[in-house]
Each structure stands twice: as structure tokens, then as C-alpha cells.
N, C-alpha and C. Protein backbone atom coordinates (compact mmCIF):
# COMPACT_ATOMS: atom_id res chain seq x y z
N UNK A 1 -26.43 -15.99 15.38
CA UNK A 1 -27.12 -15.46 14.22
C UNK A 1 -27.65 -16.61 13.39
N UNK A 2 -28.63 -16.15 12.45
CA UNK A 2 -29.03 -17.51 11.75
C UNK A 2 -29.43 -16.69 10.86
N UNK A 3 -28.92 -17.11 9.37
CA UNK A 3 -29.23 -16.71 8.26
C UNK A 3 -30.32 -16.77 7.72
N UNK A 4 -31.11 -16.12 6.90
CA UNK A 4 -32.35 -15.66 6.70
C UNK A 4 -32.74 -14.92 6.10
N UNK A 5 -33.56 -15.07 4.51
CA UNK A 5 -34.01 -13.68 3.43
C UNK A 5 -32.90 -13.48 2.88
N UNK A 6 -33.37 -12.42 1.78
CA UNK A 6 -32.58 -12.12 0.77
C UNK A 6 -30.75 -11.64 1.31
N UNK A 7 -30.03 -11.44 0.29
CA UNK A 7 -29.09 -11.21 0.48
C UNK A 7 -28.45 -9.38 -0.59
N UNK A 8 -28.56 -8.74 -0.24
CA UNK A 8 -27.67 -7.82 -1.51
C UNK A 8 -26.86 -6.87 -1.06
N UNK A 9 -25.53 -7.43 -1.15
CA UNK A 9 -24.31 -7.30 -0.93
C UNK A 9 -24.37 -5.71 -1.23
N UNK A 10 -24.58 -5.87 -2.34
CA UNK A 10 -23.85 -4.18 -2.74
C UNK A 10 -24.63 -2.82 -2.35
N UNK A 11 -25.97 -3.63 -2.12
CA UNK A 11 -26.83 -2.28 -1.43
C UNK A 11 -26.20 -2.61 0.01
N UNK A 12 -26.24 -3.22 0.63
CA UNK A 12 -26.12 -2.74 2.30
C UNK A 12 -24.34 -2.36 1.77
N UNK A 13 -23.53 -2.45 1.31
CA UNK A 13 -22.17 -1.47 1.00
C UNK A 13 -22.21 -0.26 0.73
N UNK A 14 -23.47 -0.09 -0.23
CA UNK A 14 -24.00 1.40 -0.38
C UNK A 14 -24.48 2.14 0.64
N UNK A 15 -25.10 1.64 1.31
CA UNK A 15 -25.72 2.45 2.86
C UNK A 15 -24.45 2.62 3.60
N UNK A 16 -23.51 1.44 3.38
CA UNK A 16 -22.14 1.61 4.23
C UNK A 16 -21.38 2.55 3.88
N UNK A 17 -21.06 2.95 2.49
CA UNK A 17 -20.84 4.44 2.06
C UNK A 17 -21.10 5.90 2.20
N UNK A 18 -22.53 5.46 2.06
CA UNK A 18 -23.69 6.47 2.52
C UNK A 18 -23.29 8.12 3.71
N UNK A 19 -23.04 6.41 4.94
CA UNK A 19 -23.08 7.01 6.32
C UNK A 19 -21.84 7.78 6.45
N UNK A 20 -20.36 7.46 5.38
CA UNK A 20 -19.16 8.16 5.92
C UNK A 20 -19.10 8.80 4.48
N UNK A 21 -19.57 9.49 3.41
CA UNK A 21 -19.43 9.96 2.44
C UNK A 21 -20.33 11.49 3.07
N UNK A 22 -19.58 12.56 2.63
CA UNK A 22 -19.19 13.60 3.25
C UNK A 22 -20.84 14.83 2.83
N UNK A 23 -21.30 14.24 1.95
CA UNK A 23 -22.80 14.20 1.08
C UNK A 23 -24.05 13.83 1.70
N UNK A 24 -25.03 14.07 1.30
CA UNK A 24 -26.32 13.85 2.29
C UNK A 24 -26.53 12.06 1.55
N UNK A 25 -26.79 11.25 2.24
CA UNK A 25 -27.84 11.90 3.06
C UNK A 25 -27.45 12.38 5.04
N UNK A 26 -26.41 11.80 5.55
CA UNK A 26 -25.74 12.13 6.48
C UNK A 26 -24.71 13.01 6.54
N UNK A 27 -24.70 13.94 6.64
CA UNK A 27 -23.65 15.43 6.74
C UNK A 27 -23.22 15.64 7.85
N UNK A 28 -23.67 14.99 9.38
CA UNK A 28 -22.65 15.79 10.61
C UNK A 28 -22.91 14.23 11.38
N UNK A 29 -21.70 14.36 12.28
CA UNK A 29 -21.48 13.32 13.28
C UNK A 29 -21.66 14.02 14.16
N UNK A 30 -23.27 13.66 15.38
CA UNK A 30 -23.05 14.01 16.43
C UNK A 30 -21.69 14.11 17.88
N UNK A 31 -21.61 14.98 18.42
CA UNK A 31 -20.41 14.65 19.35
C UNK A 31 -20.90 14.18 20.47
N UNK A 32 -20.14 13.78 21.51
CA UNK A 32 -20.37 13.24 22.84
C UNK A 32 -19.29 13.64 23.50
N UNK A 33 -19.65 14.05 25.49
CA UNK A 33 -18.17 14.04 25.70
C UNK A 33 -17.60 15.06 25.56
N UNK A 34 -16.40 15.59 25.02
CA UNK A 34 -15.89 16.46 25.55
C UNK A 34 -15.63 16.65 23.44
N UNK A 35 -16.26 16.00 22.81
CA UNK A 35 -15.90 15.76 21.44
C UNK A 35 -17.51 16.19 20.91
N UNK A 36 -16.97 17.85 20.06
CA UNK A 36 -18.23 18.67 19.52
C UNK A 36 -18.54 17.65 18.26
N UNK A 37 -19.88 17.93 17.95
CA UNK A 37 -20.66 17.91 16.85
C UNK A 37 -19.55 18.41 15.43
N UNK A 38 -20.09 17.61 14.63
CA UNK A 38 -19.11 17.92 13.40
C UNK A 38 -19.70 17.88 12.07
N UNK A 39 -19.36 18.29 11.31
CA UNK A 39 -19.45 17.86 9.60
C UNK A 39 -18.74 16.82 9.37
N UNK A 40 -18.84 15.56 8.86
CA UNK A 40 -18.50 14.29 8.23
C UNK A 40 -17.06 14.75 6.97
N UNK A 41 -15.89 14.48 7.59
CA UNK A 41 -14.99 14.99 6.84
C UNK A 41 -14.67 14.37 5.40
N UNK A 42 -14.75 15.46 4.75
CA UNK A 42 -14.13 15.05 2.85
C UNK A 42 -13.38 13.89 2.74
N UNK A 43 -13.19 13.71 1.43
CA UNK A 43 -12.79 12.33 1.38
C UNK A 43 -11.32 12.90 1.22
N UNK A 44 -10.68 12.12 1.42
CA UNK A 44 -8.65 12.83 1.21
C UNK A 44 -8.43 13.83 2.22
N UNK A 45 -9.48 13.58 3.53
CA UNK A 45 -9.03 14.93 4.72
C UNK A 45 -7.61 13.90 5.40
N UNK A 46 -6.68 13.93 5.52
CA UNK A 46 -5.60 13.45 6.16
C UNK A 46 -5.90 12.87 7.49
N UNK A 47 -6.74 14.22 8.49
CA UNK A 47 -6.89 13.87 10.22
C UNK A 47 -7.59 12.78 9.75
N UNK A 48 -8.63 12.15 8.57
CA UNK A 48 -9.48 10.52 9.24
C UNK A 48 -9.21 9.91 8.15
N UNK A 49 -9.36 8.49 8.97
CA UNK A 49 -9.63 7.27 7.87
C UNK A 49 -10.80 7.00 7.74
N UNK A 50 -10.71 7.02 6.71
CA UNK A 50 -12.60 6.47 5.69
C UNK A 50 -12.57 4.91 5.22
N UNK A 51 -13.00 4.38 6.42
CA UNK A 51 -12.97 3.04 6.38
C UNK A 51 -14.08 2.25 6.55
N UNK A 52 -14.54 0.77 5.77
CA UNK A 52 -15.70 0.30 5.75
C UNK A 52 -15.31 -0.96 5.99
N UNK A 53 -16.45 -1.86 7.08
CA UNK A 53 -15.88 -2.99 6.92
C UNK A 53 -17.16 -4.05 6.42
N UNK A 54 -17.35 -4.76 5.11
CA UNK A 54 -18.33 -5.39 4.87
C UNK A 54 -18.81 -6.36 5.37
N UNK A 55 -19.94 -7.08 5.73
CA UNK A 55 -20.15 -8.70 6.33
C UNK A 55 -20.96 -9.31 5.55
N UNK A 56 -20.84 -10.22 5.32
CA UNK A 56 -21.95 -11.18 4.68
C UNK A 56 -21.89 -12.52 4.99
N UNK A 57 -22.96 -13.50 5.56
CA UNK A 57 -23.38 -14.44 5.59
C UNK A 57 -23.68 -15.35 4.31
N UNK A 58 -23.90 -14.84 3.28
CA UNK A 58 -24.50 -15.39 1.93
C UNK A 58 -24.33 -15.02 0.66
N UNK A 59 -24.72 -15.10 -0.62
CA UNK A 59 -24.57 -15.01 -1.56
C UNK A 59 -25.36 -14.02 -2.22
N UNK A 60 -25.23 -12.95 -3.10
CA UNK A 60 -26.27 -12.45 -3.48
C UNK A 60 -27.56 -13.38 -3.79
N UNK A 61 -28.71 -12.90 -3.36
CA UNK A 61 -29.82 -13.72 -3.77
C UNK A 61 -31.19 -12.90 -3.63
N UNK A 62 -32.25 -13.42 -4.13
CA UNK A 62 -33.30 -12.84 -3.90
C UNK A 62 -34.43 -13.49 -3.02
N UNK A 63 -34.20 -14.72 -2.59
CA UNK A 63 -34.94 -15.15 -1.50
C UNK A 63 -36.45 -15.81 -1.98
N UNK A 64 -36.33 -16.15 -3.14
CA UNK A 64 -37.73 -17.03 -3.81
C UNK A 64 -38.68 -17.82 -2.94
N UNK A 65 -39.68 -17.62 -3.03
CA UNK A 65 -40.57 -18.13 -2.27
C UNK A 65 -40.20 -18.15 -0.83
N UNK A 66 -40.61 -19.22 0.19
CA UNK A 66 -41.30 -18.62 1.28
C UNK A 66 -41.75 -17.83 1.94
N UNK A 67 -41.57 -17.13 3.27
CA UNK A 67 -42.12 -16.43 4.11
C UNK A 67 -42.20 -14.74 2.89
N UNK A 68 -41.07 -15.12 2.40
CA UNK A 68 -40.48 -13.57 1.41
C UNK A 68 -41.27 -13.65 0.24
N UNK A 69 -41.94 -14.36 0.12
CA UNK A 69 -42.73 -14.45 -1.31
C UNK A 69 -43.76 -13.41 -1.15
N UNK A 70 -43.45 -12.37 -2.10
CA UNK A 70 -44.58 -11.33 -2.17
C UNK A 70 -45.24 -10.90 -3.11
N UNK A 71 -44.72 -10.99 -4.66
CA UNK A 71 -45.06 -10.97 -6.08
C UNK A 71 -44.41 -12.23 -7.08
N UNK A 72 -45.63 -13.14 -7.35
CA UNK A 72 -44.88 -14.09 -8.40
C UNK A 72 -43.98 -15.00 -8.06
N UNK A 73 -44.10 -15.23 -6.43
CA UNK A 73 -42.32 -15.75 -6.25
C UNK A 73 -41.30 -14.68 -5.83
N UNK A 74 -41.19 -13.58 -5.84
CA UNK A 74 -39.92 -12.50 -5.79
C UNK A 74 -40.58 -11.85 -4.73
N UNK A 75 -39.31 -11.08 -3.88
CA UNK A 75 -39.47 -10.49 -3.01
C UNK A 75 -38.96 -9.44 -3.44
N UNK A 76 -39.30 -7.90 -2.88
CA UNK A 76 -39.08 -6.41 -3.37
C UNK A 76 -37.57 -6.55 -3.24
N UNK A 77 -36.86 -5.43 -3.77
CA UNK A 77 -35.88 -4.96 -3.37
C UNK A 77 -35.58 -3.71 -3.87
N UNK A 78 -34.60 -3.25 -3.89
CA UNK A 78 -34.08 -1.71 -3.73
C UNK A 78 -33.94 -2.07 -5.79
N UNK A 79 -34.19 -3.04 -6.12
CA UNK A 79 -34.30 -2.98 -7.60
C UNK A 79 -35.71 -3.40 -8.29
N UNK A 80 -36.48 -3.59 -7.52
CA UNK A 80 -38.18 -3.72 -7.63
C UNK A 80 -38.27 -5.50 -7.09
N UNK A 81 -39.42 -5.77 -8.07
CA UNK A 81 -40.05 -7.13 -8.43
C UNK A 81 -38.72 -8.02 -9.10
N UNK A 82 -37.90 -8.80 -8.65
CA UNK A 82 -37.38 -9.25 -9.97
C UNK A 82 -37.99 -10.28 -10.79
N UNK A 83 -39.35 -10.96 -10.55
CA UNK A 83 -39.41 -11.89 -11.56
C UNK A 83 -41.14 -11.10 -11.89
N UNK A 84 -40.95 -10.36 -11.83
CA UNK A 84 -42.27 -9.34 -12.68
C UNK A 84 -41.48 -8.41 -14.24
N UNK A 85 -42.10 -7.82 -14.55
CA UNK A 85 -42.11 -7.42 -16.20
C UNK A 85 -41.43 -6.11 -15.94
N UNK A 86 -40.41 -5.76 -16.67
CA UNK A 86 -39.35 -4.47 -16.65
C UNK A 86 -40.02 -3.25 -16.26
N UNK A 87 -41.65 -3.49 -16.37
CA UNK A 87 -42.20 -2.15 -15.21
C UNK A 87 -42.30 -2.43 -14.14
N UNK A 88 -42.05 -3.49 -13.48
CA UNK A 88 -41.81 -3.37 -11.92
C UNK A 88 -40.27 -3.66 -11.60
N UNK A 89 -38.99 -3.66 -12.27
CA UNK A 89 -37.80 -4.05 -12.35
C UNK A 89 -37.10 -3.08 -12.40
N UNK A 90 -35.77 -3.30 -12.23
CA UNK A 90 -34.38 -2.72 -12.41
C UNK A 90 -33.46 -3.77 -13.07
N UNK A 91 -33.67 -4.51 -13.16
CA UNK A 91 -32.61 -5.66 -13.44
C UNK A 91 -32.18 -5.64 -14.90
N UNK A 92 -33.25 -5.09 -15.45
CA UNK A 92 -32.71 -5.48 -16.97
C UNK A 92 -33.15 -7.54 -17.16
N UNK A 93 -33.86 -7.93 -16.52
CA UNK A 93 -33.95 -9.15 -16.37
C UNK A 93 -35.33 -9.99 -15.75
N UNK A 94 -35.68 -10.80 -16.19
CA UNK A 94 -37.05 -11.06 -15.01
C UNK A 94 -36.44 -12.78 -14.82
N UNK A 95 -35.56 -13.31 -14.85
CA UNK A 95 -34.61 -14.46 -14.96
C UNK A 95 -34.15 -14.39 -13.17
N UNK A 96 -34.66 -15.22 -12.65
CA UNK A 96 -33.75 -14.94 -11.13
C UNK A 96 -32.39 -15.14 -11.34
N UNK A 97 -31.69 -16.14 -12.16
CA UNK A 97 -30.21 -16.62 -12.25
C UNK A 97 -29.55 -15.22 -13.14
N UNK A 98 -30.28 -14.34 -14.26
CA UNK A 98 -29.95 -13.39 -14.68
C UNK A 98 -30.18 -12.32 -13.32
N UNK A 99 -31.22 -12.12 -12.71
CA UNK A 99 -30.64 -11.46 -11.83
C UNK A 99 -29.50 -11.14 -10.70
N UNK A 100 -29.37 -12.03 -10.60
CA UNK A 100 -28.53 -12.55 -9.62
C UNK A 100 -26.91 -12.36 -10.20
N UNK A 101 -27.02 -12.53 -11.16
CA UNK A 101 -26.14 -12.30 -11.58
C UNK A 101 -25.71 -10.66 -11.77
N UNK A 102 -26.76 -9.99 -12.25
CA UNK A 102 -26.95 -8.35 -12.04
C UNK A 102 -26.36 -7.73 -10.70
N UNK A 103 -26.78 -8.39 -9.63
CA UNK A 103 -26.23 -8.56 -8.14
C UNK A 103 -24.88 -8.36 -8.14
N UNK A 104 -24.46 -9.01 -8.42
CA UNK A 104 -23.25 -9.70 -8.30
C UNK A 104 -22.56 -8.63 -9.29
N UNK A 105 -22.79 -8.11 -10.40
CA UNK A 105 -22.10 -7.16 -11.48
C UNK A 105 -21.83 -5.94 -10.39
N UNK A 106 -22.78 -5.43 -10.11
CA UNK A 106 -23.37 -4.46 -9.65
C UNK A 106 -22.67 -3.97 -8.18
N UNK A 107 -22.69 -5.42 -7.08
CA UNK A 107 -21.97 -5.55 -5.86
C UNK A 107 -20.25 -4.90 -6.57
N UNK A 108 -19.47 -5.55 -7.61
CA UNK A 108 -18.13 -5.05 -7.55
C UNK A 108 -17.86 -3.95 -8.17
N UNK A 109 -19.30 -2.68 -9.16
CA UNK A 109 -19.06 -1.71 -9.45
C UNK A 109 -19.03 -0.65 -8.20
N UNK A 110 -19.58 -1.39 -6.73
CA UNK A 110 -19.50 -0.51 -6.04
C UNK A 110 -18.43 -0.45 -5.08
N UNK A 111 -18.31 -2.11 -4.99
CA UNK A 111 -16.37 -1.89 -4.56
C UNK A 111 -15.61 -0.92 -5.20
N UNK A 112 -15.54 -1.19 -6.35
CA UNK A 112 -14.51 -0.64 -6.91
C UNK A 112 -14.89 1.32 -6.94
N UNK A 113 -16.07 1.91 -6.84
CA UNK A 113 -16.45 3.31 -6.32
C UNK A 113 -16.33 3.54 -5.23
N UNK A 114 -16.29 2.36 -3.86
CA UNK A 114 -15.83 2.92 -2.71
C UNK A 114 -14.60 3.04 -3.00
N UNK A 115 -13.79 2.02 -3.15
CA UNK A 115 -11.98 2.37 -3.31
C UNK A 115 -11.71 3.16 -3.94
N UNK A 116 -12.23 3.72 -5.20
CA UNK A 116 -11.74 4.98 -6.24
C UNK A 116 -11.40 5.92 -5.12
N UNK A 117 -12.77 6.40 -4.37
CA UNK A 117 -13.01 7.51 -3.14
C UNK A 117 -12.08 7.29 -2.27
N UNK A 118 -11.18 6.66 -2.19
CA UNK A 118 -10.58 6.16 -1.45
C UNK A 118 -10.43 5.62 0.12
N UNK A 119 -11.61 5.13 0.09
CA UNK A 119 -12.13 4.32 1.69
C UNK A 119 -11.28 2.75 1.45
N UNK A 120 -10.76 2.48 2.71
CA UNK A 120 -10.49 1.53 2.48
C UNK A 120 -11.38 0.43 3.01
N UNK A 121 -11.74 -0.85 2.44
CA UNK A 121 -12.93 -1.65 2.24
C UNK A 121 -12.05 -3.10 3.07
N UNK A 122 -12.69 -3.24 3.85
CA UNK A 122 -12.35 -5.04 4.84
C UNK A 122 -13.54 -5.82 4.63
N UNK A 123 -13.18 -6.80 3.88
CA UNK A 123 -14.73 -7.20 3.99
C UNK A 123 -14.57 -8.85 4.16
N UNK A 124 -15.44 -9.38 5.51
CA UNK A 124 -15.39 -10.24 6.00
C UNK A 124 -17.18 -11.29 5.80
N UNK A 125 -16.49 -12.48 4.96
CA UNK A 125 -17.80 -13.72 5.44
C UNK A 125 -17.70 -14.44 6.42
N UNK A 126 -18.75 -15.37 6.31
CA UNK A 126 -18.90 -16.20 7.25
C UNK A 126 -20.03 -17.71 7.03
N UNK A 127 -19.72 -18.40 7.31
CA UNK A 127 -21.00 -19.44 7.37
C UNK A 127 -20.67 -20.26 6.18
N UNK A 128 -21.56 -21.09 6.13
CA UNK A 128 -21.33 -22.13 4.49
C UNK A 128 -22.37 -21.53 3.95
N UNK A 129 -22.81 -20.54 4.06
CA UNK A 129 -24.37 -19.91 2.43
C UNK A 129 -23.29 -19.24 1.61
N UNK A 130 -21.98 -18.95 2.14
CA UNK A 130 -20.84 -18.32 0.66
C UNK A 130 -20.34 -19.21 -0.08
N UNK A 131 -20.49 -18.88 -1.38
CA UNK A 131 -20.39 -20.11 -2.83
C UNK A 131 -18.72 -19.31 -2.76
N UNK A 132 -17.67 -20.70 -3.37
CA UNK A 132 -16.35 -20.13 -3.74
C UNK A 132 -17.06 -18.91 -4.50
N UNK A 133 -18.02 -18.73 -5.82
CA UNK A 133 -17.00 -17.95 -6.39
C UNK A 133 -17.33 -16.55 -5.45
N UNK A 134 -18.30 -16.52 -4.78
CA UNK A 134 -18.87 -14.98 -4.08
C UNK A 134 -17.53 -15.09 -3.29
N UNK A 135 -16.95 -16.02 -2.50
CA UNK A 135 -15.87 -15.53 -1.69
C UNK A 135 -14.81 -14.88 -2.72
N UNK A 136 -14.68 -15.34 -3.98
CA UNK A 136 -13.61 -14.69 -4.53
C UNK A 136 -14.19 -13.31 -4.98
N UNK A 137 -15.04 -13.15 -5.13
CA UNK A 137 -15.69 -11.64 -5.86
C UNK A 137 -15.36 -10.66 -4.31
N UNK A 138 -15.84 -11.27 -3.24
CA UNK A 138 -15.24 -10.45 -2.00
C UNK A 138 -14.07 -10.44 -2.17
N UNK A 139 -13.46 -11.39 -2.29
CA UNK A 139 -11.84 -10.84 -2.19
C UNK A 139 -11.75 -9.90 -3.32
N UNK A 140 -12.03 -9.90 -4.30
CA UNK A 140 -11.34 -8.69 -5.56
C UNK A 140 -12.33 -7.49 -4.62
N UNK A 141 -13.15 -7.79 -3.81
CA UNK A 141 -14.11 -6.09 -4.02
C UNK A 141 -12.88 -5.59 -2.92
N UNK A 142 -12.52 -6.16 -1.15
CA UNK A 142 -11.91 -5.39 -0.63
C UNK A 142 -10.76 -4.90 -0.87
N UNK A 143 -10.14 -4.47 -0.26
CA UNK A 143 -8.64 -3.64 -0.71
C UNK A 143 -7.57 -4.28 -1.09
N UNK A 144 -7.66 -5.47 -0.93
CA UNK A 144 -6.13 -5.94 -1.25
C UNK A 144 -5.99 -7.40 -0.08
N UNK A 145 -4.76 -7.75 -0.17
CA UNK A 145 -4.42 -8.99 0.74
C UNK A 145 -4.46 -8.45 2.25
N UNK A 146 -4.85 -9.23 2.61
CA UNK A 146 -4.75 -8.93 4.24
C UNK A 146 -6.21 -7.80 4.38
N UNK A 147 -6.95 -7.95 3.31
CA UNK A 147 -8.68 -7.10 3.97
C UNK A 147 -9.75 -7.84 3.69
N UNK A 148 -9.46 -9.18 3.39
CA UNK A 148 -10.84 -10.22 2.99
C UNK A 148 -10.11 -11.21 3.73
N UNK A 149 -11.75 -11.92 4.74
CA UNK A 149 -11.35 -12.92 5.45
C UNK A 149 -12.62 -13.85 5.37
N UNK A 150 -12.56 -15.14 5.41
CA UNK A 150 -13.74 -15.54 5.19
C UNK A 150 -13.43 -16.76 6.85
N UNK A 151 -14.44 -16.60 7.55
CA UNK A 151 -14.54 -17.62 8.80
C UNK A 151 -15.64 -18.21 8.58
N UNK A 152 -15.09 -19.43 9.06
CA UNK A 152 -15.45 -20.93 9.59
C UNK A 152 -16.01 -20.74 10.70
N UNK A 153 -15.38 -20.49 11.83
CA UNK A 153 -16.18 -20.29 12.98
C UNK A 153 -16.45 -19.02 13.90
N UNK A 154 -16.86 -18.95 14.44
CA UNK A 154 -16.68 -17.61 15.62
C UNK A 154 -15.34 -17.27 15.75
N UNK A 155 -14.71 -18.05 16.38
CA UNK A 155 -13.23 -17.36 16.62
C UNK A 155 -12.18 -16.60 15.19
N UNK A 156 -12.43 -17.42 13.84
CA UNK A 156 -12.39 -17.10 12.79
C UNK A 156 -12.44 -15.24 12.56
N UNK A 157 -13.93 -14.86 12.65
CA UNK A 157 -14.42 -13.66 12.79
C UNK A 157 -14.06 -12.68 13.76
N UNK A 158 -13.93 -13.06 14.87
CA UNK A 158 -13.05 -11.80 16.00
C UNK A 158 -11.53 -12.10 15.83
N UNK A 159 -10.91 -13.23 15.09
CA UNK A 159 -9.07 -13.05 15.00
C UNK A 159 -9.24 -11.83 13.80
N UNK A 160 -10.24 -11.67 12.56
CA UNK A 160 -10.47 -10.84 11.66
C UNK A 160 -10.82 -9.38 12.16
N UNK A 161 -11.37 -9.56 13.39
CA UNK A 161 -11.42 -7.73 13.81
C UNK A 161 -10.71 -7.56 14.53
N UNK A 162 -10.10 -8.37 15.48
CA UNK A 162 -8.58 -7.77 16.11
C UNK A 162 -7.76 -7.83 14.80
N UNK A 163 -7.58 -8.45 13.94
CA UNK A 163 -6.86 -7.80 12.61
C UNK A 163 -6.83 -6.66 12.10
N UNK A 164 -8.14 -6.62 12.27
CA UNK A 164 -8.61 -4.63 11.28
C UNK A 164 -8.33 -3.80 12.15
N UNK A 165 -8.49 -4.01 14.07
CA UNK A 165 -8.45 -2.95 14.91
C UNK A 165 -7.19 -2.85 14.84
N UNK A 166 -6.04 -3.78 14.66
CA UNK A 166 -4.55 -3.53 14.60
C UNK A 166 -4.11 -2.90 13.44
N UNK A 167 -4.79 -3.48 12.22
CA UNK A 167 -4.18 -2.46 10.92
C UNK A 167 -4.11 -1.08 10.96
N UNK A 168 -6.00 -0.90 11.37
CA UNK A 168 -5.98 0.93 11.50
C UNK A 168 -5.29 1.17 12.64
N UNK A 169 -4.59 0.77 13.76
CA UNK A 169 -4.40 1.51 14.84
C UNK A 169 -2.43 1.37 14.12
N UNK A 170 -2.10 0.16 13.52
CA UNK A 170 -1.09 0.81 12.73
C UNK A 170 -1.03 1.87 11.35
N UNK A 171 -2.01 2.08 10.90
CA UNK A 171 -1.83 3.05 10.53
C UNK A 171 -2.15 4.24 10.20
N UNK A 172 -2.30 4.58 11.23
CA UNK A 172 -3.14 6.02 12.72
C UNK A 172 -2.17 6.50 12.91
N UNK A 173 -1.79 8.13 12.46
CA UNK A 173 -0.20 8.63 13.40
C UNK A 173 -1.05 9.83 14.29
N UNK A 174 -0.98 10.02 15.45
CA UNK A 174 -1.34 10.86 16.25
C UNK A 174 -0.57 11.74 16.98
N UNK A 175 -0.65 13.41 16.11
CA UNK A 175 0.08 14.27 16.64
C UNK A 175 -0.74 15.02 17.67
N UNK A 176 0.23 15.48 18.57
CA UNK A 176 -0.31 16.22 19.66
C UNK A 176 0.36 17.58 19.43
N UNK A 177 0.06 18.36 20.58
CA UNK A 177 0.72 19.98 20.53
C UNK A 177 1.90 19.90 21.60
């Protein structure tokens, strides 16, 4: 992989919500197999775990100039123009370092709304584009000790998902008839 363009943490967490939140815009999990078609189960249904696992390469950012330069310097995002005038914005800001910072507010109001719902959140970096303090803002967003991992290298990153595949498969109880 090679890092590249903007970064915003808390929207691609939001789409990560999105897909297992029981609400449109996704309402049924196709089946396969011998396993029917379904409705996307409520949040607090016991039979599933509502689990997310985050990744990031980088820091919140907006990607100033180059190839991404599309207005003024700023590239769109799911919050407009950020260095255009509060009618093309969301930010409350036309300041990239004030935005960015908005990012970053914004990324742990939605941690903390996935966990309310009670999904539990793993969220794993990687690479040198993570500044200490974004690694520490990941650590407060996922669940607790033992669900934020930050790797150095490749092997780093798969000891972190044989981690998560062992947590949930410990704590998975599977009754039969």
C-alpha cells in the first residue's frame, strides 16, 4: 500500500457504522449457502456481535495542494471546500490547522456514538504518517486496552488481526440444539 490523499478518520468510521447499524441505509444481509437472506440485527440482539475494526495509515488531513487541489488549495470532502467561505463549508472554519482540528473533534464524537450503541471498536494504524498525538486519540476512540494497535511493520498488523480473530472467537458462545 502507499499512502495517498486526504485522510478522515471519522467519516470512513461512519460508513463503518453505517453498514452494521440496523437502519438504512443498509437493512438486510444477503445470504449464501445454506445461510438465508436477513435483516441486519438490532443493536443489543445477543445471537451477534456488532463489531468494527478501524484502519488508518495517517492523520486526519485534508490533502492541500497537489494532484487533490481542486478549490483554492482544498480538496472536497464530506464537509465541503475547507479553505473556501462558510458557504461552501462545514467546518465552522476556513483555517486548514482549524480544520483539522474539527477532524479530529469530530473523529472521537463518533467513537464515542459507536461505543454508546454498543459495537465494539478495534482500531488499528500503521506507517509513520501517524503523529503521537492521533495514535493516542485512536487509542481513547477504540474500546479499551487490548483494541488499539499501532504497527511498524507488516507482521505488526496481522499479529493485530489474529488478536481480534481470537478475542471475538473468545467471546462467541455457540449454542446448538
Amino acid at each position: 500500500m502507499n499512502a495517498y490523499g486526504p485522510t478522515m478518520i471519522g467519516e470512513g468510521l461512519s460508513w463503518g457504522w453505517r453498514a452494521i447499524s440496523p437502519g438504512a441505509p443498509f437493512t438486510k444481509v444477503e445470504g449464501s449457502g445454506s445461510l438465508a437472506a436477513t435483516t441486519i440485527a438490532p443493536y443489543g440482539d445477543a445471537r451477534w456481535q456488532k463489531i468494527i475494526v478501524l484502519m488508518t495509515d495517517g492523520d486526519n488531513d485534508l490533502a492541500y495542494g497537489g494532484s487533490w487541489k481542486t478549490m483554492n488549495g482544498t480538496a472536497y470532502s464530506a464537509y465541503g471546500y475547507s479553505g473556501e467561505s462558510m458557504t461552501y463549508n462545514r467546518f465552522g472554519t476556513t483555517s486548514a490547522s482549524s480544520s483539522e482540528s474539527v477532524l479530529d473533534a469530530d473523529m472521537l464524537t463518533i467513537c464515542n456514538s459507536v461505543k454508546s450503541a454498543g459495537i465494539t471498536l478495534y482500531v488499528a494504524s500503521f506507517g509513520s504518517g501517524v503523529s503521537t498525538s492521533t495514535r493516542s486519540r485512536l487509542q481513547t476512540c477504540s474500546s479499551g486496552t487490548g483494541y488499539y494497535q499501532h504497527a511498524n511493520a507488516p507482521s505488526d498488523l496481522a499479529a493485530f488481526f489474529n488478536h481480534i480473530g481470537q478475542d471475538v472467537i473468545n467471546k462467541s458462545i455457540y449454542v446448538s440444539k
